[in-house]
C-alpha atoms as a PDB file:
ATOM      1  CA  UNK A   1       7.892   0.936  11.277  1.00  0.00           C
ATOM      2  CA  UNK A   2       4.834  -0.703   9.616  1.00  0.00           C
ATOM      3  CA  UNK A   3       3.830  -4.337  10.415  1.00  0.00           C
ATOM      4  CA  UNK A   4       2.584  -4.856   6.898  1.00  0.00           C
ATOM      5  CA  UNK A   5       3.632  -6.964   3.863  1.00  0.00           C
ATOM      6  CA  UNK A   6       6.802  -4.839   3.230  1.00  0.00           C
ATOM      7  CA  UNK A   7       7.777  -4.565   6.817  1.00  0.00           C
ATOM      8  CA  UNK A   8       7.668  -8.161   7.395  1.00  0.00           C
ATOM      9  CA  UNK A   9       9.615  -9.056   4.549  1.00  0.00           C
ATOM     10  CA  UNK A  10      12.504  -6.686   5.898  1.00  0.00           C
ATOM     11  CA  UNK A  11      11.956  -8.255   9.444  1.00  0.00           C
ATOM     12  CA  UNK A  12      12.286 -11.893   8.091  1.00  0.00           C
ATOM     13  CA  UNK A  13      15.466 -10.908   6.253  1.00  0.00           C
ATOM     14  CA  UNK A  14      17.029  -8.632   9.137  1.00  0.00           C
ATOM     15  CA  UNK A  15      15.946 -11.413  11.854  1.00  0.00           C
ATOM     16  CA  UNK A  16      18.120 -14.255   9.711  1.00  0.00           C
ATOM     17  CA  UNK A  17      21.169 -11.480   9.133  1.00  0.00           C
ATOM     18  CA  UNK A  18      21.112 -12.058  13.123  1.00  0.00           C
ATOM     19  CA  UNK A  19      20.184  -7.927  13.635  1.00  0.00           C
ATOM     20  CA  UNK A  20      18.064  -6.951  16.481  1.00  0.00           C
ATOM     21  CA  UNK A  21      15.089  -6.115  14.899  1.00  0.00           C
ATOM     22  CA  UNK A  22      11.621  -4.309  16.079  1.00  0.00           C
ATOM     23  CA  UNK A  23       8.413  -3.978  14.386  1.00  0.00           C
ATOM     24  CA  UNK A  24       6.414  -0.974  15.456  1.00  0.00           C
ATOM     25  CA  UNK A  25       3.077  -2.032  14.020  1.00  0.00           C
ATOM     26  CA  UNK A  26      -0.089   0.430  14.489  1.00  0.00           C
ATOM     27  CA  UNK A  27      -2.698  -3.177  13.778  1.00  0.00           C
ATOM     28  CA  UNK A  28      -3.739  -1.364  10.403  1.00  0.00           C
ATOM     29  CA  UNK A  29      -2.037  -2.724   7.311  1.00  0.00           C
ATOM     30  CA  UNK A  30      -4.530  -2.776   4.239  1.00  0.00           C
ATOM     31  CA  UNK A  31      -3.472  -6.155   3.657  1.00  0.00           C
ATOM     32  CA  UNK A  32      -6.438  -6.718   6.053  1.00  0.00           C
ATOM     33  CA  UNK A  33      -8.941  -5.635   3.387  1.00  0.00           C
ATOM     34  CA  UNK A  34      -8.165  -8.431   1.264  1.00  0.00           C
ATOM     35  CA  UNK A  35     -10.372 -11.535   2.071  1.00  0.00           C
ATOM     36  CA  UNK A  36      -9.118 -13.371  -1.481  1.00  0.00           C
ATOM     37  CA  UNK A  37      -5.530 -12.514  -2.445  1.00  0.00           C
ATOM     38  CA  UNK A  38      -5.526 -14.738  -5.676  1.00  0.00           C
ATOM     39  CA  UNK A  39      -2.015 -13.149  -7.215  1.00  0.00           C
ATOM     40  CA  UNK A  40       0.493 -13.926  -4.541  1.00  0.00           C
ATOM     41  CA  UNK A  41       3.638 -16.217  -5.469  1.00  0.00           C
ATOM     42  CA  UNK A  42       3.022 -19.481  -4.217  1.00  0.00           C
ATOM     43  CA  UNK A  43      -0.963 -19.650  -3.298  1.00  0.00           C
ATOM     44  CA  UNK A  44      -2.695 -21.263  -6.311  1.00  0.00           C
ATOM     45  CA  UNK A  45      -6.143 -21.608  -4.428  1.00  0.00           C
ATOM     46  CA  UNK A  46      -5.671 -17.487  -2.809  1.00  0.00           C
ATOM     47  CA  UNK A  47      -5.057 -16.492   0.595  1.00  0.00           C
ATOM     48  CA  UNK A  48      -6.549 -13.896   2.357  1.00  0.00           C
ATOM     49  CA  UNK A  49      -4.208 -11.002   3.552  1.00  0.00           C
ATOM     50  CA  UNK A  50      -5.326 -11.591   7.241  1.00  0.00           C
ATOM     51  CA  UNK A  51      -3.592 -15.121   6.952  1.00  0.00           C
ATOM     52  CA  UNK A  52      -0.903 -13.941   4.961  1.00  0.00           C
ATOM     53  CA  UNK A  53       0.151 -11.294   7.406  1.00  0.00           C
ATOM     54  CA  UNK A  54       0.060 -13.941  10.638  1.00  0.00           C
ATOM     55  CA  UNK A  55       1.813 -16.578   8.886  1.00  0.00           C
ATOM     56  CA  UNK A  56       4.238 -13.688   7.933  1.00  0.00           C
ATOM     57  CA  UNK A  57       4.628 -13.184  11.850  1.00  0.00           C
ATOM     58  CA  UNK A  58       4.810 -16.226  12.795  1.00  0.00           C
ATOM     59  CA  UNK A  59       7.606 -16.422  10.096  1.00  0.00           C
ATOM     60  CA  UNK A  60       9.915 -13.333  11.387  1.00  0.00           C
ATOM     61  CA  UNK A  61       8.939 -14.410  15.473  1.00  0.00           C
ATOM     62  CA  UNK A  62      11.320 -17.798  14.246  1.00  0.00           C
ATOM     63  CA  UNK A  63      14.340 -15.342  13.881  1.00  0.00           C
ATOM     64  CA  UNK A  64      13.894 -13.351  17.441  1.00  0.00           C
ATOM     65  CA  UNK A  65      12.002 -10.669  15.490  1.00  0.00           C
ATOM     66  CA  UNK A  66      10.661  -8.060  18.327  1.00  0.00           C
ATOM     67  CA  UNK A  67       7.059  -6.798  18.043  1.00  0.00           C
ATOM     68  CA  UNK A  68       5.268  -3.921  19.583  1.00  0.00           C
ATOM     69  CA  UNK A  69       1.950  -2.540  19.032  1.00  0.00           C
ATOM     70  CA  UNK A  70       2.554   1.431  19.331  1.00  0.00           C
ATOM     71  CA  UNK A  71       2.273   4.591  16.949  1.00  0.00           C
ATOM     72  CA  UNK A  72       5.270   6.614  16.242  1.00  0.00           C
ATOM     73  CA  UNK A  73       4.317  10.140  16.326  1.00  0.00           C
ATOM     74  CA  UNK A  74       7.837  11.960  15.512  1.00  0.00           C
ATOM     75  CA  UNK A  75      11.288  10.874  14.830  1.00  0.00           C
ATOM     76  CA  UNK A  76      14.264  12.933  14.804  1.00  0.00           C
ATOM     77  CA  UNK A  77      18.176  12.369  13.948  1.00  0.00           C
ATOM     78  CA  UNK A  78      20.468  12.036  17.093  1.00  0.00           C
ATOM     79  CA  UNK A  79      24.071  11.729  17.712  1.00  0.00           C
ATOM     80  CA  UNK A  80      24.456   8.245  16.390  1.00  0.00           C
ATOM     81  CA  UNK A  81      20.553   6.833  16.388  1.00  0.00           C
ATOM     82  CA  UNK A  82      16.904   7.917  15.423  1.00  0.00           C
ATOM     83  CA  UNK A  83      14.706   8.953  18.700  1.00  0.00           C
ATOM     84  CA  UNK A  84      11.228   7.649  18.087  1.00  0.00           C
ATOM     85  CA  UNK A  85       8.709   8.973  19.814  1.00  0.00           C
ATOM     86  CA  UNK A  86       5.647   6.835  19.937  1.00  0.00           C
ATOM     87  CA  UNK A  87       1.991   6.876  21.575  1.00  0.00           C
ATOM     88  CA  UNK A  88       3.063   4.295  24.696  1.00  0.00           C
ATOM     89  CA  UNK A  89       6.301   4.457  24.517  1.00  0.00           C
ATOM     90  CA  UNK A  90      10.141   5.935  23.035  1.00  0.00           C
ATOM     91  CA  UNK A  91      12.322   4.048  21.011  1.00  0.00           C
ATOM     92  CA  UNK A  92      16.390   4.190  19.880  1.00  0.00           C
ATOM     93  CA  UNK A  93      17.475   2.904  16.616  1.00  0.00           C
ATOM     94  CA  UNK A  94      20.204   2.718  14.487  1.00  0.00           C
ATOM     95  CA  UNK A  95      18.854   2.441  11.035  1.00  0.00           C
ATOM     96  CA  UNK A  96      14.582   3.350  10.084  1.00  0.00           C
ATOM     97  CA  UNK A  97      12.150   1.733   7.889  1.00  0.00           C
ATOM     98  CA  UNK A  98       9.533   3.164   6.998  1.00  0.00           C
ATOM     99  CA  UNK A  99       6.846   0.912   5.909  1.00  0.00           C
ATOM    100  CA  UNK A 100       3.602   2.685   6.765  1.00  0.00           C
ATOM    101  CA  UNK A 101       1.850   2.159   3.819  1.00  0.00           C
ATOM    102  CA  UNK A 102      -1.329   4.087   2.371  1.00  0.00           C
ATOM    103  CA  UNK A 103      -4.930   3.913   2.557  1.00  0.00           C
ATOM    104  CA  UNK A 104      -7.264   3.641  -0.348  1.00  0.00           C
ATOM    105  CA  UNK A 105     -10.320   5.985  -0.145  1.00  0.00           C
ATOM    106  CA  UNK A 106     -13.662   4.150  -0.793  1.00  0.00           C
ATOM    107  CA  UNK A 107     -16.141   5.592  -2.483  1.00  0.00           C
ATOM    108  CA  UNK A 108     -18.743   7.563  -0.218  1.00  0.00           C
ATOM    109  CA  UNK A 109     -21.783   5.388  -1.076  1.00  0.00           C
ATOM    110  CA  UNK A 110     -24.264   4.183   1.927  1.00  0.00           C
ATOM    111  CA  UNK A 111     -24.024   0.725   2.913  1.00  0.00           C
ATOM    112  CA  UNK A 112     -20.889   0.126   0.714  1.00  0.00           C
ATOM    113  CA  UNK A 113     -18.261  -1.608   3.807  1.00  0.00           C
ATOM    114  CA  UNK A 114     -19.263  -4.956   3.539  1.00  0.00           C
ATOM    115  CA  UNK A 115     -18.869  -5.141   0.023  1.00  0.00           C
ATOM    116  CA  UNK A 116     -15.098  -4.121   0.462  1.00  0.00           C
ATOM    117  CA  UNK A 117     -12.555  -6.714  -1.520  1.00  0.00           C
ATOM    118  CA  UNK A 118     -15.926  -9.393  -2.280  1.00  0.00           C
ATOM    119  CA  UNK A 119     -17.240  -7.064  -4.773  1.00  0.00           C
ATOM    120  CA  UNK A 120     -15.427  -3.942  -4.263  1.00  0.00           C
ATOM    121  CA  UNK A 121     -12.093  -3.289  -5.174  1.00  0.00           C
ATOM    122  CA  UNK A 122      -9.593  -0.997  -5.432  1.00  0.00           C
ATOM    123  CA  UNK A 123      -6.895  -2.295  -8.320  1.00  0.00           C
ATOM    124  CA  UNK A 124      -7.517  -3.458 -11.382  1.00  0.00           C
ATOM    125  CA  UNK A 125      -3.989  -5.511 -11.349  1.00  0.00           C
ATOM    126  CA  UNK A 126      -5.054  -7.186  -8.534  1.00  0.00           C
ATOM    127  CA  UNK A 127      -8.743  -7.728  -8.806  1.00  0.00           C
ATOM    128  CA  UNK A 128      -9.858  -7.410 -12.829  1.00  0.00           C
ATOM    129  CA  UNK A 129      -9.693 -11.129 -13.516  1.00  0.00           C
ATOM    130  CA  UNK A 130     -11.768 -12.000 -11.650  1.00  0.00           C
ATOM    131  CA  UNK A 131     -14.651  -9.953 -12.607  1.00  0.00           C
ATOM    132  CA  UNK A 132     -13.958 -10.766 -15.918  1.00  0.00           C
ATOM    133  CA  UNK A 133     -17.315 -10.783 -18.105  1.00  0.00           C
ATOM    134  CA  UNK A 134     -19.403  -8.868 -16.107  1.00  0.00           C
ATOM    135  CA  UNK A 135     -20.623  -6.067 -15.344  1.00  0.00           C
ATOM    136  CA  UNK A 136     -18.975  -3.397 -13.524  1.00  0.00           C
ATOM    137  CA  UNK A 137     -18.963   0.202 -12.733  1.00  0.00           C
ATOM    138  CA  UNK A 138     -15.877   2.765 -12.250  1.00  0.00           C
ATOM    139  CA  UNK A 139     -16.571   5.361  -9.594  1.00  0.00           C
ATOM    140  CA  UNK A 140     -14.609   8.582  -9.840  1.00  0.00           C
ATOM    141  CA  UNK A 141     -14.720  11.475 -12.372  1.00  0.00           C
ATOM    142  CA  UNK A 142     -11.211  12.319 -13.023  1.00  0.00           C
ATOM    143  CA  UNK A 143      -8.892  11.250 -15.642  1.00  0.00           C
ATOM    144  CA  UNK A 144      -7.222   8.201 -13.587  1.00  0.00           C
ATOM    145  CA  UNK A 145     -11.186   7.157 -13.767  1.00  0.00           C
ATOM    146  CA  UNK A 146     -11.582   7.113 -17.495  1.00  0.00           C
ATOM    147  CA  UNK A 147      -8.086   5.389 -18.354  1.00  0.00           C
ATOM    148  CA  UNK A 148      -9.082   2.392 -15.433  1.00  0.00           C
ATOM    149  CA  UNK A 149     -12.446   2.172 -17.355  1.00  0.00           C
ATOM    150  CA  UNK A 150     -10.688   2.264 -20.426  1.00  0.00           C
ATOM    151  CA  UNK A 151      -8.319  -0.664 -19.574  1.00  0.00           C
ATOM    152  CA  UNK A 152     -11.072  -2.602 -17.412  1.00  0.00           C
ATOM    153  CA  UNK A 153     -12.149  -2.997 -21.187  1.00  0.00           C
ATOM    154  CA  UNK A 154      -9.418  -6.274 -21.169  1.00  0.00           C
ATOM    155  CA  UNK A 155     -11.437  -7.766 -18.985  1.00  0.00           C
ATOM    156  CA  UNK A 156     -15.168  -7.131 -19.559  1.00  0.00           C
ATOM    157  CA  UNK A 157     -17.270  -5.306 -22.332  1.00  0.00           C
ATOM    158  CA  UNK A 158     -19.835  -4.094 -19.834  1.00  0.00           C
ATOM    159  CA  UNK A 159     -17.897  -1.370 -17.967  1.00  0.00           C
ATOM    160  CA  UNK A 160     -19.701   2.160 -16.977  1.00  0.00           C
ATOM    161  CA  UNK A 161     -18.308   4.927 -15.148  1.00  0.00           C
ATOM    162  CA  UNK A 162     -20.482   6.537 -12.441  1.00  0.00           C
ATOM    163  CA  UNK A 163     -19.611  10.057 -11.266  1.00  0.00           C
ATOM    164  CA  UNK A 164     -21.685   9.823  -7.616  1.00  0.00           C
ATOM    165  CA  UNK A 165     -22.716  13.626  -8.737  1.00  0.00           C
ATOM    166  CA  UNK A 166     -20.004  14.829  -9.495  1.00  0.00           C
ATOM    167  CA  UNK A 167     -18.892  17.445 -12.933  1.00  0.00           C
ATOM    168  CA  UNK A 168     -16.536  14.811 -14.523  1.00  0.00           C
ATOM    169  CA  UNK A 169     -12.945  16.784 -14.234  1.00  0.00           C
ATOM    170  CA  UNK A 170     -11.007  14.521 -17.341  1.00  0.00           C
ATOM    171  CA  UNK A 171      -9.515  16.231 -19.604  1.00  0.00           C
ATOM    172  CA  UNK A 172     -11.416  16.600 -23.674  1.00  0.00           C
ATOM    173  CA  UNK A 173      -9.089  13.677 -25.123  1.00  0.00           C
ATOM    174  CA  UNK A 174      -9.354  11.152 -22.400  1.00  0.00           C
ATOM    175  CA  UNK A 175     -14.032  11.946 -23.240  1.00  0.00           C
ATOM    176  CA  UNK A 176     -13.189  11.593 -26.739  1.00  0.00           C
ATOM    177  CA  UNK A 177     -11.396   7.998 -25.887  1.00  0.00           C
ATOM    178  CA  UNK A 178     -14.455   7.134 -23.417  1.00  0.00           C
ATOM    179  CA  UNK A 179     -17.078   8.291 -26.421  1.00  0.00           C
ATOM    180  CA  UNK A 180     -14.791   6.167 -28.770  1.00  0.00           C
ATOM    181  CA  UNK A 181     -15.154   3.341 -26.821  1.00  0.00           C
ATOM    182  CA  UNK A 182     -18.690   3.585 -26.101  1.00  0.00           C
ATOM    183  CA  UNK A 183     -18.449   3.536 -22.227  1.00  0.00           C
ATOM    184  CA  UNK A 184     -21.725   5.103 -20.684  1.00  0.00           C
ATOM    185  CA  UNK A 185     -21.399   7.772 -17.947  1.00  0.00           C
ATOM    186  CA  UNK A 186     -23.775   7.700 -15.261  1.00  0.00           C
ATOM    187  CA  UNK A 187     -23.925  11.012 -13.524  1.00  0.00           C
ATOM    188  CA  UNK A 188     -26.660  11.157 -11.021  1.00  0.00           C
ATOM    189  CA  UNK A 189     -26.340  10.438  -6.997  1.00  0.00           C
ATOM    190  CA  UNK A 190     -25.573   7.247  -5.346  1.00  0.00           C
ATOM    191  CA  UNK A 191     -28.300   6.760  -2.948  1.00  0.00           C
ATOM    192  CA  UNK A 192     -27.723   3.032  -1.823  1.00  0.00           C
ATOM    193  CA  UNK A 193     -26.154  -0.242  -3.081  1.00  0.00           C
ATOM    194  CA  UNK A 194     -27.984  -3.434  -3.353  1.00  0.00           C
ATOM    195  CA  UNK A 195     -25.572  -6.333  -2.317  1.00  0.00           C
ATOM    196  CA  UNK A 196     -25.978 -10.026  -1.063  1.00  0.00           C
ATOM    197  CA  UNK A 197     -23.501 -11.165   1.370  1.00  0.00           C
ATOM    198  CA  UNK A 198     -20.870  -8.058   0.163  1.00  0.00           C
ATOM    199  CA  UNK A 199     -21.908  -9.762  -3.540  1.00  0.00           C
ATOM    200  CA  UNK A 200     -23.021  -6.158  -5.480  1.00  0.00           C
ATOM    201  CA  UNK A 201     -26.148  -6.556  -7.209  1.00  0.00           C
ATOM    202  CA  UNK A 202     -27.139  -2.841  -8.294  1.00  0.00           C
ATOM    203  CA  UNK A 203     -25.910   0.771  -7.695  1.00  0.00           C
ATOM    204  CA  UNK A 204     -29.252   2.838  -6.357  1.00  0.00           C
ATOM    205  CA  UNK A 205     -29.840   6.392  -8.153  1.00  0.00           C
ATOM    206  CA  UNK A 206     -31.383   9.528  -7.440  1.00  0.00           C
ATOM    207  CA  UNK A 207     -33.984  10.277 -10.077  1.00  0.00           C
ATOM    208  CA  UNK A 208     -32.894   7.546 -11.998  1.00  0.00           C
ATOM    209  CA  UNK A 209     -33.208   3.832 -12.867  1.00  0.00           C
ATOM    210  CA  UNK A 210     -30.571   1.171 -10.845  1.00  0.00           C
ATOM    211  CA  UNK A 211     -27.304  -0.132 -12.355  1.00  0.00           C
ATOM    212  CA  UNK A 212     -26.873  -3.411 -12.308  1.00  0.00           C
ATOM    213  CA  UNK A 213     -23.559  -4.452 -11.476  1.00  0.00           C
ATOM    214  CA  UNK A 214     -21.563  -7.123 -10.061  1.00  0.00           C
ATOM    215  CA  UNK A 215     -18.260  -5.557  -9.116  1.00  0.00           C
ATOM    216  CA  UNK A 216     -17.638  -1.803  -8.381  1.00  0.00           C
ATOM    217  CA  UNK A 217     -13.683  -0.419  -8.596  1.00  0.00           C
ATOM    218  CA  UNK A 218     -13.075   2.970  -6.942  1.00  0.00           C
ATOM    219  CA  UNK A 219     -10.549   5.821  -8.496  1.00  0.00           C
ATOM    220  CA  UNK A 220     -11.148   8.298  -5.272  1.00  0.00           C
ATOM    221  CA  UNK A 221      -7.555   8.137  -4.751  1.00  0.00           C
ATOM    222  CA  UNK A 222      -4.880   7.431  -1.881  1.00  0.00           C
ATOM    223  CA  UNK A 223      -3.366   8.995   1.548  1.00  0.00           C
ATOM    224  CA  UNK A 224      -0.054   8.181   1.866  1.00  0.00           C
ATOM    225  CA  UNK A 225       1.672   8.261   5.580  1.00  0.00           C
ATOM    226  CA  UNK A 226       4.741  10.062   5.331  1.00  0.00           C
ATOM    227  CA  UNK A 227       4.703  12.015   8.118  1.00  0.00           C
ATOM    228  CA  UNK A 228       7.812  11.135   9.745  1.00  0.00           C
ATOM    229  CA  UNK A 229       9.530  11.163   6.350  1.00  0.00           C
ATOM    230  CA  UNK A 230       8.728  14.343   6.539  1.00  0.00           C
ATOM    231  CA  UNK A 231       9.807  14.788   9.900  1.00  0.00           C
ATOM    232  CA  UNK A 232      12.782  13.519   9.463  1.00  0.00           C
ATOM    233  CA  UNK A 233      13.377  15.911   6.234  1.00  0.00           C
ATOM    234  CA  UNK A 234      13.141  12.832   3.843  1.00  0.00           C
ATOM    235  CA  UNK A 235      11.855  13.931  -0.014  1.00  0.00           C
ATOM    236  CA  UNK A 236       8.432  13.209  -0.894  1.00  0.00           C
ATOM    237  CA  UNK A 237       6.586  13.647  -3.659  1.00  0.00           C
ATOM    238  CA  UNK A 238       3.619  15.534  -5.148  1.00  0.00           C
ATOM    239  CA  UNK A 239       1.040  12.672  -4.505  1.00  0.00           C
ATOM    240  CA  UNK A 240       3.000  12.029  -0.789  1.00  0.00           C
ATOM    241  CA  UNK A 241       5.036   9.189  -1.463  1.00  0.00           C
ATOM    242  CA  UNK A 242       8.467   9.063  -0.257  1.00  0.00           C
ATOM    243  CA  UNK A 243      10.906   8.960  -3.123  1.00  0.00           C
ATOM    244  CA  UNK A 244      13.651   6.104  -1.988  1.00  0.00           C
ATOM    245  CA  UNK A 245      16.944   4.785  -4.275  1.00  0.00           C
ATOM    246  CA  UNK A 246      17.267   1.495  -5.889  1.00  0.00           C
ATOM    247  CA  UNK A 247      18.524   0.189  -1.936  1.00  0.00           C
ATOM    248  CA  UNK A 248      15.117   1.806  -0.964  1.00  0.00           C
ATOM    249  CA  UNK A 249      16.893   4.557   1.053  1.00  0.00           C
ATOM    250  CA  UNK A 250      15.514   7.854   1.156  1.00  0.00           C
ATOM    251  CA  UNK A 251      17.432  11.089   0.342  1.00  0.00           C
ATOM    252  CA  UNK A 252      18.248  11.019   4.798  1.00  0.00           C
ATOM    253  CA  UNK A 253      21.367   8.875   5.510  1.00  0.00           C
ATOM    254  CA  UNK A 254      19.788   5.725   7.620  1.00  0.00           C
ATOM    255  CA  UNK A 255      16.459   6.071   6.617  1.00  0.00           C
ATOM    256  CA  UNK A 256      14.775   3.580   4.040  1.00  0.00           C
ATOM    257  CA  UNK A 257      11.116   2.990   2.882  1.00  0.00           C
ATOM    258  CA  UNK A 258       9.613   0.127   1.356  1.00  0.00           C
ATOM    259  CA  UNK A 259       5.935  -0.815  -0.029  1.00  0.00           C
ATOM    260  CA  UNK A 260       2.920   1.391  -0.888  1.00  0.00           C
ATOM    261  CA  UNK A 261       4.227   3.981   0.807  1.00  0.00           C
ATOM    262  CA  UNK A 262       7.073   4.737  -1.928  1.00  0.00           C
ATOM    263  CA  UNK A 263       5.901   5.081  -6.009  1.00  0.00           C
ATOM    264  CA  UNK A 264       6.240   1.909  -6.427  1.00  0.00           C
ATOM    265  CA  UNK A 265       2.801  -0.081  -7.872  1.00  0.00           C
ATOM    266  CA  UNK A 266       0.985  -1.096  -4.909  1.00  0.00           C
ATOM    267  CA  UNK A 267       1.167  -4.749  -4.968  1.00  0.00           C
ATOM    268  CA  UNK A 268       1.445  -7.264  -2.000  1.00  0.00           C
ATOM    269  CA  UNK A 269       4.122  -9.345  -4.036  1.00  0.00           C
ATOM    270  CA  UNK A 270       6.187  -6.171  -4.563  1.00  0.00           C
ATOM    271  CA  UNK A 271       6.111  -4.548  -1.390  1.00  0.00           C
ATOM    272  CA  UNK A 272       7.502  -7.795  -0.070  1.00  0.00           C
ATOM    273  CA  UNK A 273       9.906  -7.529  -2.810  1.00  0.00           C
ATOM    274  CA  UNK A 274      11.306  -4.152  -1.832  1.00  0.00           C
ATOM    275  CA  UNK A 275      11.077  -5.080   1.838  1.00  0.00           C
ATOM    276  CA  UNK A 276      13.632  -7.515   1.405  1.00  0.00           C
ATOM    277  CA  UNK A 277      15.595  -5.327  -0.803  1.00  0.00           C
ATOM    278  CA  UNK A 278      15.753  -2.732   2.009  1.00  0.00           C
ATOM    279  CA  UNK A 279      16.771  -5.283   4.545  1.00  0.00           C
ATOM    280  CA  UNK A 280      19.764  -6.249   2.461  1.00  0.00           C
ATOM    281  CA  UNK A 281      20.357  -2.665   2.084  1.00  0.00           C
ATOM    282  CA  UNK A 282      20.496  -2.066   5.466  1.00  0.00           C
ATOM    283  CA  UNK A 283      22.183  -4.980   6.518  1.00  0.00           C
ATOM    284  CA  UNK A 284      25.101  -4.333   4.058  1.00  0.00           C
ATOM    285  CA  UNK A 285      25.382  -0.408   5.035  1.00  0.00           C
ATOM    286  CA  UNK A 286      25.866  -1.828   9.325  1.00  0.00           C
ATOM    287  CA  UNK A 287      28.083  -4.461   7.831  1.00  0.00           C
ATOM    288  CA  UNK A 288      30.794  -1.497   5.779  1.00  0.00           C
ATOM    289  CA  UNK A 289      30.304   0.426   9.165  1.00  0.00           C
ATOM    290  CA  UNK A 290      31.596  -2.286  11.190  1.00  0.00           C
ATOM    291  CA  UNK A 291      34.361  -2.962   8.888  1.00  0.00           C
ATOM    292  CA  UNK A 292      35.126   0.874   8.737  1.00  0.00           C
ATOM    293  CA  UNK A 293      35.171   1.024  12.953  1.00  0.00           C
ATOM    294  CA  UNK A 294      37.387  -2.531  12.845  1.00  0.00           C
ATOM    295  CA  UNK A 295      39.809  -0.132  10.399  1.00  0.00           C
ATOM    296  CA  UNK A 296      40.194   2.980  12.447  1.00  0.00           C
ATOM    297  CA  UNK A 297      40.764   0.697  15.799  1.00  0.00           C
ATOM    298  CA  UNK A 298      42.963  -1.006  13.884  1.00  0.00           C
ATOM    299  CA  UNK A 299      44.967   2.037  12.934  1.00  0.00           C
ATOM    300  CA  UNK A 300      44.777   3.999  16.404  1.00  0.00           C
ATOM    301  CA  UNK A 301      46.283  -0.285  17.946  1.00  0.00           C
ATOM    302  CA  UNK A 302      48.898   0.448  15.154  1.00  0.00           C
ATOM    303  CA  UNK A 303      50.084   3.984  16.256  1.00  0.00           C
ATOM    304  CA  UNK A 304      50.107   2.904  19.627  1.00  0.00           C
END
């Protein structure tokens, strides 16, 4: 399940191991956001994520890969398979991955959207080079909020936090490090933001003069969608994220997870990474089972 980064890496891998493979794909991976990915193995000049997803397709299609557009709604443990019970239709599978991914909340400032991945980001792994040397602001008011300012300091000396209104929530030591540092706090309302083309120019305040800015990074946190984990009695963590082993299975028998959806750092690279690892996972795990049904036939032909 998921027609993302991580699920396509699986799908490649399980299409080539010759398995009949299906992607269930709900059209929403946030690899969409991304207009410039400029971090990805193998693209020099960037690639957006739209491009990287279709080549991606086009990629797992090559080895009889199956696609569907659908939403799975439930899943439950049968006899010998995993009943899927989607918005157009039911499916029957052997072994489940779960590569549904998260979504990043943006900040709740009017007129914001088209600024999304131009001049508004969500990770400073991904996006801090290149808004290197200027001036940015960190929305949020939580301790996550001061360490990303804090470590945005790598990349530019003109970093302020902005709080959108909001009673800053981080914790005495993580104010002394921001005081330290010298990092101003602006606390007022976000009424508007000035932008060009999605290129930020200047946060608007209530009661107070604009920021001038040219990139904005969020800290308002992430949903995670582990629903059917859950479902399906899978563990999941405190933030949501669905603990998995070093084979990326889960603690349920069959079922695997791979990419943001597990607490792995949410980057494109390694969510294809662990994609692939789940594949060969799975692919190993059908592989002992058919050598394990070969034994017993063999041994019921031998008492015969």
């Amino acid at each position: 399940m998921g027609g993302g980064i991580a699920g396509l890496s699986a799908a490649i891998y399980l299409g080539r191991a010759r398995r009949e493979t299906l992607v269930i794909d709900t059209g929403k991976s946030m690899a969409r956001w991304e207009p410039d990915v400029q971090n990805y193995l193998g693209f020099p000049g960037g690639i957006s994520g739209e491009e990287l997803l279709r080549r991606a397709c086009t990629q797992a299609r090559r080895y009889r890969v199956k696609f569907i557009r659908d939403e799975v709604l439930s899943a439950r443990l049968g006899t010998r398979s995993f009943r899927l019970l989607g918005r157009r239709n039911n499916y029957l599978c052997r072994r489940l991955l779960l590569a549904t991914g998260t979504f990043h909340i943006p900040p709740d400032i009017p007129g914001v959207s088209p600024c999304l991945g131009h001049s508004m980001f969500f990770c400073k792994d991904c996006d801090g080079y290149r808004v290197r040397n200027r001036s940015i602001a960190i929305y949020g008011w939580s301790n996550e909020t001061a360490e990303y300012a804090l470590a945005m300091l790598a990349y530019t000396a003109c970093v302020t936090i902005v709080t959108d209104g909001r009673k800053p929530r981080w914790s005495r030591r993580h104010d002394q490090w921001i005081r330290a540092r010298g990092i101003p706090v602006k606390h007022k309302t976000i009424s508007d933001v000035k932008h060009r083309r999605g290129l930020i120019q200047a946060l608007v305040f209530n009661g107070e003069r604009e920021l001038a800015i040219q990139g904005l990074f969020t800290t308002r946190g992430d949903i995670y969608f582990s629903k059917i984990a859950k479902g399906l009695g899978a563990r999941v963590n405190q933030a949501g994220e669905i603990v998995v082993g070093i084979d990326m299975q889960t603690t349920v028998k069959g079922v695997y997870a791979a990419g943001c959806v597990t607490p792995a750092n949410c980057q494109m690279i390694i969510a294809a990474g662990q994609g692939a690892t789940a594949a060969q996972a799975i692919n190993r795990n059908l592989f002992e089972e058919g050598l394990a049904k070969l034994s017993l036939q063999m041994r019921k032909s031998g008492r015969s």
